[in-house]
N, C-alpha and C. Protein backbone atom coordinates (compact mmCIF):
# COMPACT_ATOMS: atom_id res chain seq x y z
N UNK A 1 0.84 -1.18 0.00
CA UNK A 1 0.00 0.00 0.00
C UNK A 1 0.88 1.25 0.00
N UNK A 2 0.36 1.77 -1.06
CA UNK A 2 1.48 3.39 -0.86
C UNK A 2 1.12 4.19 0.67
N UNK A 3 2.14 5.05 0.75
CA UNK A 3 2.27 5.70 2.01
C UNK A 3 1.81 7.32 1.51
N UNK A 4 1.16 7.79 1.87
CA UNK A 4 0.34 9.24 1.45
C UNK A 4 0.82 10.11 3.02
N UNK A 5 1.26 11.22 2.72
CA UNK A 5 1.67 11.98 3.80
C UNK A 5 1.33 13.46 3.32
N UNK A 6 0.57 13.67 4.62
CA UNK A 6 0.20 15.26 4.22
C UNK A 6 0.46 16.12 5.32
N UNK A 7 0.60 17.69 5.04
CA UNK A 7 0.87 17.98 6.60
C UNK A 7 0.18 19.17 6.62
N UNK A 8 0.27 19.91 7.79
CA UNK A 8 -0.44 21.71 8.05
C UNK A 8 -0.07 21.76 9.25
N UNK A 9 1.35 23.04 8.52
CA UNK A 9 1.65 23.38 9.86
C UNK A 9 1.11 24.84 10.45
N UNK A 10 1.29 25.27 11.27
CA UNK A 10 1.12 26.28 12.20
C UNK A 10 2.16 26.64 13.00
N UNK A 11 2.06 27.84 13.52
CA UNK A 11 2.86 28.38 14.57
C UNK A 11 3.13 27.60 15.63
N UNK A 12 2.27 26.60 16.03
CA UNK A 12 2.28 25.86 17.52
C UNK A 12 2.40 24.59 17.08
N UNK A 13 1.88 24.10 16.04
CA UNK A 13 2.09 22.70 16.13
C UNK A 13 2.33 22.45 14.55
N UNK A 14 2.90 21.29 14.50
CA UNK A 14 3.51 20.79 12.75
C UNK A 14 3.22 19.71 12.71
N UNK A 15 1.42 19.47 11.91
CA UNK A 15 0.83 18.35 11.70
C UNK A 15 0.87 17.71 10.74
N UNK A 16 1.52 15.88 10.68
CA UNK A 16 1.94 15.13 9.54
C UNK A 16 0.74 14.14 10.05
N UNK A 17 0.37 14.73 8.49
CA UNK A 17 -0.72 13.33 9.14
C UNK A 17 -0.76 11.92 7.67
N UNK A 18 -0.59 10.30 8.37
CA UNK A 18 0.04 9.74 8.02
C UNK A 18 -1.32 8.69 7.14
N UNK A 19 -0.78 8.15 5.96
CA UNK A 19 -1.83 7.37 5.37
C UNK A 19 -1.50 6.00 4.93
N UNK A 20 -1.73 4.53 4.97
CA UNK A 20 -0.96 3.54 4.52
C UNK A 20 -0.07 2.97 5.41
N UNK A 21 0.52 2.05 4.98
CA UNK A 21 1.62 1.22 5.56
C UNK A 21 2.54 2.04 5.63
N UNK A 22 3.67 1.99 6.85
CA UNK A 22 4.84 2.37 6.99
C UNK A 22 5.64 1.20 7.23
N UNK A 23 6.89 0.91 6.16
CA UNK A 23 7.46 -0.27 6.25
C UNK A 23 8.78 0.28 5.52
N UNK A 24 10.07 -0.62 5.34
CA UNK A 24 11.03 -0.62 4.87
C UNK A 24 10.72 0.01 3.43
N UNK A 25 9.75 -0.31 2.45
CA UNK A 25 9.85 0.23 1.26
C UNK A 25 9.84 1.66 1.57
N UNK A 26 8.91 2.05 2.14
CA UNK A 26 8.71 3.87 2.36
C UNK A 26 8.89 4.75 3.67
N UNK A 27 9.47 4.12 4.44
CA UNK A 27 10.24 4.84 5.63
C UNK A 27 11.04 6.27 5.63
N UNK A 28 12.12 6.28 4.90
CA UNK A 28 12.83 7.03 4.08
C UNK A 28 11.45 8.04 3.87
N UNK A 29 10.37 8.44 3.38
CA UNK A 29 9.72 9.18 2.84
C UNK A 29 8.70 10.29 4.37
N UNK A 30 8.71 9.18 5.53
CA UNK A 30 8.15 9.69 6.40
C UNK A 30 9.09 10.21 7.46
N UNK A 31 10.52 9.95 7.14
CA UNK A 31 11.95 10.02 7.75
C UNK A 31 11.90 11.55 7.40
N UNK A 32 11.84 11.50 6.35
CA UNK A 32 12.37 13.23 5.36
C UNK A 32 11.55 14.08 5.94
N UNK A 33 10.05 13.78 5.95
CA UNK A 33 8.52 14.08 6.18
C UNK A 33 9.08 15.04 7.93
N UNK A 34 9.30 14.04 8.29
CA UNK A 34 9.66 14.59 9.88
C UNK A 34 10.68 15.10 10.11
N UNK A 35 11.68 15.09 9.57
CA UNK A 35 13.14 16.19 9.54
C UNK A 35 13.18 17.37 9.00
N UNK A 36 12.15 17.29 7.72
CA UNK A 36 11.17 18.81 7.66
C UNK A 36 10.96 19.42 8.69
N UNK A 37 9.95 18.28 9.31
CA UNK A 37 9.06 19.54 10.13
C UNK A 37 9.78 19.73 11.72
N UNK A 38 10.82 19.23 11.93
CA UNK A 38 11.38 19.39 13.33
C UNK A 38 12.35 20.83 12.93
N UNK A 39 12.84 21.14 11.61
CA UNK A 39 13.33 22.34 11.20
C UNK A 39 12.68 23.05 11.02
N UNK A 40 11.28 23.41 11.15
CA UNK A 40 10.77 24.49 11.18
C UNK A 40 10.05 25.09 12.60
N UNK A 41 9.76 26.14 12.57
CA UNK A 41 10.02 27.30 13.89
C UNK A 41 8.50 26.89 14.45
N UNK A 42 8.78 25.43 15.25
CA UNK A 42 6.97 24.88 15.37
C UNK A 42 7.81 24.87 17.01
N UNK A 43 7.09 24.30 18.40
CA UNK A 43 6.86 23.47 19.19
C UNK A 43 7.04 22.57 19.17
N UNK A 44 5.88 21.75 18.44
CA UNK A 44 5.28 20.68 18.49
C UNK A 44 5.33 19.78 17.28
N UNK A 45 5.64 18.96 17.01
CA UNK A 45 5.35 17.96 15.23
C UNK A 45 4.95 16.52 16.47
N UNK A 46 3.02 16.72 15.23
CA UNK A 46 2.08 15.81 15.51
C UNK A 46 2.31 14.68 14.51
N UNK A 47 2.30 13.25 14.68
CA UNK A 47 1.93 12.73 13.67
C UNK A 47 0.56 11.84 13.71
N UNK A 48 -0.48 12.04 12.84
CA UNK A 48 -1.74 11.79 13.19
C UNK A 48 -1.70 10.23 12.14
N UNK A 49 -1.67 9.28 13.35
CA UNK A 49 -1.60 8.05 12.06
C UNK A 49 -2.74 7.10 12.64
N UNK A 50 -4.30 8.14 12.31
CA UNK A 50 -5.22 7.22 12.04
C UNK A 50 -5.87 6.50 11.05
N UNK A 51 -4.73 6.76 9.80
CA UNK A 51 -5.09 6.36 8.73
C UNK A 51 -3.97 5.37 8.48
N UNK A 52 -3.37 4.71 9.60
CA UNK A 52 -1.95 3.84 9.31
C UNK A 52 -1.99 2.44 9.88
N UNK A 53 -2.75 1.35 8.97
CA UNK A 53 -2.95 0.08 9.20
C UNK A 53 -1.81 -1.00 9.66
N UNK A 54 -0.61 -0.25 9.41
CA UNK A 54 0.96 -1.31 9.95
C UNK A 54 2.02 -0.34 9.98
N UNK A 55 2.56 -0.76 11.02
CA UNK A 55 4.39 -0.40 10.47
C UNK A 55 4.99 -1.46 11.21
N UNK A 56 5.94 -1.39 10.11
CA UNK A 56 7.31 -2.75 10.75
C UNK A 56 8.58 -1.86 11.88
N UNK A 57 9.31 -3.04 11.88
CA UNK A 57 10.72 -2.70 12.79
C UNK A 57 11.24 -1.39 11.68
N UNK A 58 11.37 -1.08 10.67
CA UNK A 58 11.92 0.04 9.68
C UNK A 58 11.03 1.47 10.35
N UNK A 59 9.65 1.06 10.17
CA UNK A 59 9.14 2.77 10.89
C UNK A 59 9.12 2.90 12.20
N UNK A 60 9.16 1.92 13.52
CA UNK A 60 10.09 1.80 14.45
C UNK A 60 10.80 3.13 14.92
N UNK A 61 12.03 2.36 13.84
CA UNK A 61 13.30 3.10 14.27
C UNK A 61 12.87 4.71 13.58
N UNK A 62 12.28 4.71 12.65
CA UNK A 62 12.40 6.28 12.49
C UNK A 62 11.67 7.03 13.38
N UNK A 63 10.35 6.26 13.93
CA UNK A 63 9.93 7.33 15.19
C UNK A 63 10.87 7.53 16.14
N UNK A 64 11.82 6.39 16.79
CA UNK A 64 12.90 6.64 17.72
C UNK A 64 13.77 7.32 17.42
N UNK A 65 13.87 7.46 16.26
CA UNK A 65 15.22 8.20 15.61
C UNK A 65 14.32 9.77 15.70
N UNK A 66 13.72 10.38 15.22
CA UNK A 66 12.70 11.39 14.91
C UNK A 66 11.96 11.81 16.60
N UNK A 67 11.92 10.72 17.82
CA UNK A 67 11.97 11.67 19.17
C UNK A 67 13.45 12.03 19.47
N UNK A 68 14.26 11.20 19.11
CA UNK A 68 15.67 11.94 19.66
C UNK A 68 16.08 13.13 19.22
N UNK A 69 15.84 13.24 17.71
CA UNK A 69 16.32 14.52 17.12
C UNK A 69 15.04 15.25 17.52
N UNK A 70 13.91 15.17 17.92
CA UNK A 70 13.13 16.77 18.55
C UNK A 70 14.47 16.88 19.64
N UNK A 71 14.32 16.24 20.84
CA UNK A 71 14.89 16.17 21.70
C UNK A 71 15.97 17.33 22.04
N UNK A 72 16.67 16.77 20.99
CA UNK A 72 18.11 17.68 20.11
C UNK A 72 17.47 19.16 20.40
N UNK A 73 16.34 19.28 19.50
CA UNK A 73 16.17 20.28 18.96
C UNK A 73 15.19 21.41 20.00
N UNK A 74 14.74 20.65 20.78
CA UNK A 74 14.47 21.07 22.07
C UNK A 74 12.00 21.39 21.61
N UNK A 75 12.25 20.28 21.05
CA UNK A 75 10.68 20.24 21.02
C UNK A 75 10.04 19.15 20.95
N UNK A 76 8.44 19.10 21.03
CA UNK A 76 7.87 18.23 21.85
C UNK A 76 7.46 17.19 20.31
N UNK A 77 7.55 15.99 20.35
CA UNK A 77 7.51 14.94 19.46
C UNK A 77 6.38 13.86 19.83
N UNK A 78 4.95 14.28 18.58
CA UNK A 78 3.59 12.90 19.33
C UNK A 78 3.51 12.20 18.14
N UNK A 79 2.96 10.87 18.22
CA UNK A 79 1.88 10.31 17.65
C UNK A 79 0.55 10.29 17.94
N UNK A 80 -0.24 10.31 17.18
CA UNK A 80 -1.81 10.39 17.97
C UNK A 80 -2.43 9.46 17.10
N UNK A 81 -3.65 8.92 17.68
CA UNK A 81 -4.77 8.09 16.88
C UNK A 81 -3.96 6.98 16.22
N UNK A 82 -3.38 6.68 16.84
CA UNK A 82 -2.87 5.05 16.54
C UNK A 82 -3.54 4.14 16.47
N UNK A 83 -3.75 3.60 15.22
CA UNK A 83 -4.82 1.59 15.40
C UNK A 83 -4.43 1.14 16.04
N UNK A 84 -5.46 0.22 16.85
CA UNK A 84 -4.98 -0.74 17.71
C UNK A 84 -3.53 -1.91 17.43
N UNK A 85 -3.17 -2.47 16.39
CA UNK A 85 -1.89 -3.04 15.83
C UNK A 85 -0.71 -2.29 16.08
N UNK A 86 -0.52 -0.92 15.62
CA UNK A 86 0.26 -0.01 15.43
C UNK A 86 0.92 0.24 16.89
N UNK A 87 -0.24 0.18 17.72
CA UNK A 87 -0.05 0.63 18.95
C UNK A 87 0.45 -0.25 19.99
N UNK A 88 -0.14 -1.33 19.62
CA UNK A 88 0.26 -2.86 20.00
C UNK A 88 1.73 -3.04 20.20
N UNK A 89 2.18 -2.49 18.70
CA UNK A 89 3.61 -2.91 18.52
C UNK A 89 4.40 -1.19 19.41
N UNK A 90 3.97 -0.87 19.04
CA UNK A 90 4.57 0.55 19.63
C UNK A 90 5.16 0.14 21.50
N UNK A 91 4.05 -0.24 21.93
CA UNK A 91 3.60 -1.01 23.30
C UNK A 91 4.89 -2.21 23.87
N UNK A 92 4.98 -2.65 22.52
CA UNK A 92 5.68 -3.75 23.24
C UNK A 92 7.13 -3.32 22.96
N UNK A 93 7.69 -2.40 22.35
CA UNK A 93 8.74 -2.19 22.28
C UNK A 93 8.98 -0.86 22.71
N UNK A 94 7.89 -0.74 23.91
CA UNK A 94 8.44 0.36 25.02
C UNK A 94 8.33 2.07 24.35
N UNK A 95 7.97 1.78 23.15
CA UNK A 95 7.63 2.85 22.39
C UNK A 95 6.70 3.94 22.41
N UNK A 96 6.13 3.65 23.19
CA UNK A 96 4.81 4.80 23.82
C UNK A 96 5.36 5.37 24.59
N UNK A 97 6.66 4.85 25.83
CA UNK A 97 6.88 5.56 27.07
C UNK A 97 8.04 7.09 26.50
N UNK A 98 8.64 6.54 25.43
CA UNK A 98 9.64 7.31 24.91
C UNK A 98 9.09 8.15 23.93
N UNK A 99 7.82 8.09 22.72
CA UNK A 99 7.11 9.46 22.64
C UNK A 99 6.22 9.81 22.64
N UNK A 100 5.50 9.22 23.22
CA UNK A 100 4.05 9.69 23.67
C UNK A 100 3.33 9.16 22.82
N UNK A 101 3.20 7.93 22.16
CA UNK A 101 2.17 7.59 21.33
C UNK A 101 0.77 7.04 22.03
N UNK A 102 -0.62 7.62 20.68
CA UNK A 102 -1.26 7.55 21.87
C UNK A 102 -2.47 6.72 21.00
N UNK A 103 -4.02 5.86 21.20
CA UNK A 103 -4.56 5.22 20.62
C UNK A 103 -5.72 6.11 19.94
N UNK A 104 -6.46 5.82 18.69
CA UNK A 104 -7.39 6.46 18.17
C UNK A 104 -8.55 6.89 19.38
């Protein structure tokens, strides 16, 4: 399934909101997606992935990779509206406690 990424940002918050599978083929695309928006003069970068039926160990690491660099950068890094699967896995690899991911 292609990966569709759209965003609207604002002054306060920098919303990516996510569509499709996130997996090794298109990681790289939601990687870029979010290194955008942590360079621009936001707070906050939301990623709204209630439209995101899977991700593997590949989109994983880019959310972990993508809270460290807010971190860096000294701003606040979410997921929101996570499917139950998504979240599942997020869950078991301790991934909610480190950025706040949260369920639909």
């Amino acid at each position: 399934m292609e990966l569709v990424i759209t965003t609207n940002p604002t002054p306060e918050c920098y919303l990516i909101s996510v569509t499709g599978e996130v997996d090794i083929s298109n990681a790289s695309k939601l990687r870029d997606a979010i290194d955008f928006a942590l360079e621009q003069p936001t707070e906050e970068v939301k990623l709204d992935f209630a439209e995101v039926s899977y991700i593997d160990s590949t989109g994983i690491g880019v959310l972990v990779g993508a809270a460290h660099h807010a971190e860096e950068h000294g701003k606040r890094f979410v997921a929101v509206n996570a499917q139950p699967g998504v979240l599942r896995v997020a869950q078991l690899l301790g991934l909610d406690k480190e950025i706040g991911i949260t369920a639909a």
